[in-house]
N, C-alpha and C. Protein backbone atom coordinates (compact mmCIF):
# COMPACT_ATOMS: atom_id res chain seq x y z
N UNK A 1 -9.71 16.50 6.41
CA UNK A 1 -8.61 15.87 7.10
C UNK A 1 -8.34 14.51 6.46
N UNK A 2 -7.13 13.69 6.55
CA UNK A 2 -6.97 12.59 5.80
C UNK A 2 -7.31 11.78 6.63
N UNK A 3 -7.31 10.31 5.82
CA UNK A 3 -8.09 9.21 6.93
C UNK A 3 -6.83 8.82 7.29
N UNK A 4 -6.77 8.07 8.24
CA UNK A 4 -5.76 7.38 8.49
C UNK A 4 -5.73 5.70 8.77
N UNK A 5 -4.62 5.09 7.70
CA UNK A 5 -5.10 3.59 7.29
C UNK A 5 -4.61 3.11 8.65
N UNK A 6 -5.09 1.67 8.93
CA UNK A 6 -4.32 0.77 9.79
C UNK A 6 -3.15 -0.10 9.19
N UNK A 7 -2.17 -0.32 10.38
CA UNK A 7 -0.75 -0.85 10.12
C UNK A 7 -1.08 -2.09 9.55
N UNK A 8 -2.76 -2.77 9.92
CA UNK A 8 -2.79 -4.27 9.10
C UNK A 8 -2.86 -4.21 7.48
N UNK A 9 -3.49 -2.92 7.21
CA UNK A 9 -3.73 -2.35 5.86
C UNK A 9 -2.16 -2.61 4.76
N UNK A 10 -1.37 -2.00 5.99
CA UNK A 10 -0.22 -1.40 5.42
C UNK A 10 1.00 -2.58 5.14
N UNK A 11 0.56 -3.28 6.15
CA UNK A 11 1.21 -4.70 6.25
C UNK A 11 0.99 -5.47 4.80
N UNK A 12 -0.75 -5.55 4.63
CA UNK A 12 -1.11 -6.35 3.75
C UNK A 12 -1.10 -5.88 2.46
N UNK A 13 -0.87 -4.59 2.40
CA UNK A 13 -0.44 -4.25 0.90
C UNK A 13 0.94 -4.26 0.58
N UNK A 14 2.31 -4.66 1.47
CA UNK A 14 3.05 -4.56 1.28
C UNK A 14 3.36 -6.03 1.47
N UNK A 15 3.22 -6.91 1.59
CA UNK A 15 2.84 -8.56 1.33
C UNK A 15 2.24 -8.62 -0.28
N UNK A 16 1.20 -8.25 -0.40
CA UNK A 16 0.83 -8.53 -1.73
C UNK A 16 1.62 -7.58 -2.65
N UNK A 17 2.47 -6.37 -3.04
CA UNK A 17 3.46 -5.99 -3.50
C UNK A 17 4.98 -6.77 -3.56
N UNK A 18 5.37 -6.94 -1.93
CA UNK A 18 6.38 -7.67 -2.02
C UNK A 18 6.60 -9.19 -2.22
N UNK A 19 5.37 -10.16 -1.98
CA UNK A 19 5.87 -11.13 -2.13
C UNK A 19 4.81 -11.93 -2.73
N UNK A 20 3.80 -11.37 -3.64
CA UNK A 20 3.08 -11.81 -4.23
C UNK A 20 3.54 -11.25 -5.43
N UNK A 21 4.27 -10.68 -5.53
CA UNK A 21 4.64 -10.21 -7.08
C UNK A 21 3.49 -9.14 -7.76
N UNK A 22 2.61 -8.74 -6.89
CA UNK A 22 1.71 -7.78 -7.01
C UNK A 22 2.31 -6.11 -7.90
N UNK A 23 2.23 -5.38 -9.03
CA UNK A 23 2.13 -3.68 -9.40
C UNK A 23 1.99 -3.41 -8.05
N UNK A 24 2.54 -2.18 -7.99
CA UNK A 24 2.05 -0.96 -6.85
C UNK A 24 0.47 -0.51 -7.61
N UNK A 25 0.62 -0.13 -9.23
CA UNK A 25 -0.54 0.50 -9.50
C UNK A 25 -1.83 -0.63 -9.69
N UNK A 26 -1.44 -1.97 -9.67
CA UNK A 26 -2.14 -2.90 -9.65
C UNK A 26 -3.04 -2.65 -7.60
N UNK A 27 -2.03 -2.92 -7.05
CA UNK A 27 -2.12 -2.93 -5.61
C UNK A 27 -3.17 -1.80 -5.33
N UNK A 28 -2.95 -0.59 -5.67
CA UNK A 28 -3.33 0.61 -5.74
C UNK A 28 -5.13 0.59 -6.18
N UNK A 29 -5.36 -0.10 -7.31
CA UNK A 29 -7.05 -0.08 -7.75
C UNK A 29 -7.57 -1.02 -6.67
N UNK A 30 -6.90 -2.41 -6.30
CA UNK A 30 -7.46 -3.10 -5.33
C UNK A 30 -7.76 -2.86 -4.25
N UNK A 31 -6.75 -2.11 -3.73
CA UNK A 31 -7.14 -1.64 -2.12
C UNK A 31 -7.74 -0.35 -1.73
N UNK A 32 -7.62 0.75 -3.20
CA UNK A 32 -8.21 1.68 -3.14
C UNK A 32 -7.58 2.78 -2.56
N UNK A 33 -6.21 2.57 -2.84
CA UNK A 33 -5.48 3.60 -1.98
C UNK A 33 -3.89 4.44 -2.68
N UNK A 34 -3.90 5.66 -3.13
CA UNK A 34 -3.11 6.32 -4.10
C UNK A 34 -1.99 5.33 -3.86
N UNK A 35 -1.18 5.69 -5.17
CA UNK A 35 0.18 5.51 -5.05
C UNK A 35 0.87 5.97 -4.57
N UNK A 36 0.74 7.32 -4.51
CA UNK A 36 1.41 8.45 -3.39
C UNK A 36 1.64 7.79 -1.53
N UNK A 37 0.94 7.56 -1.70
CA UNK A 37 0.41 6.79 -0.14
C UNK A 37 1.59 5.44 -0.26
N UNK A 38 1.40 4.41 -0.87
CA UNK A 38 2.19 3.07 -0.51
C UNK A 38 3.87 3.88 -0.60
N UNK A 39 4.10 4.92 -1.94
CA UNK A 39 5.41 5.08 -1.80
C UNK A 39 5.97 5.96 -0.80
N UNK A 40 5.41 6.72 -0.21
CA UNK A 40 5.43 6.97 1.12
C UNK A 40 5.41 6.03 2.07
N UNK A 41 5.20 5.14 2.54
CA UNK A 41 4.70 4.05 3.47
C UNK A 41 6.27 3.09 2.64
N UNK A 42 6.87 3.24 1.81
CA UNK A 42 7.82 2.26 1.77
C UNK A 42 8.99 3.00 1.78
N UNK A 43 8.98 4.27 1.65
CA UNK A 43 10.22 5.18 1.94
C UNK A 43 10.52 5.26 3.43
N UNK A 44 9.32 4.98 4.31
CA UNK A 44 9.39 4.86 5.69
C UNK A 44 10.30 3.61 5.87
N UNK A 45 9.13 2.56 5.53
CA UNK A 45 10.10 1.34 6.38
C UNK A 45 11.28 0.95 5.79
């Protein structure tokens, strides 16, 4: 079954993408979490 992240997770990777000037695939080794996943999570909001 998949895990399921928290919204602070989701918050804070999309802070350090959006306004840290952060890669997604950069973002992605740091937090440990596919790319598949954030671009999903930004097609949402």
């Amino acid at each position: 079954m998949a895990r399921r992240y928290s919204y602070d997770l989701r918050m804070k990777i999309f802070k350090a993408v959006e306004d840290e000037g952060l890669s997604i695939v950069k973002a992605c080794k740091i937090f440990n979490i596919s790319r598949n996943t954030i671009y999903r999570w930004k097609h949402l909001k």
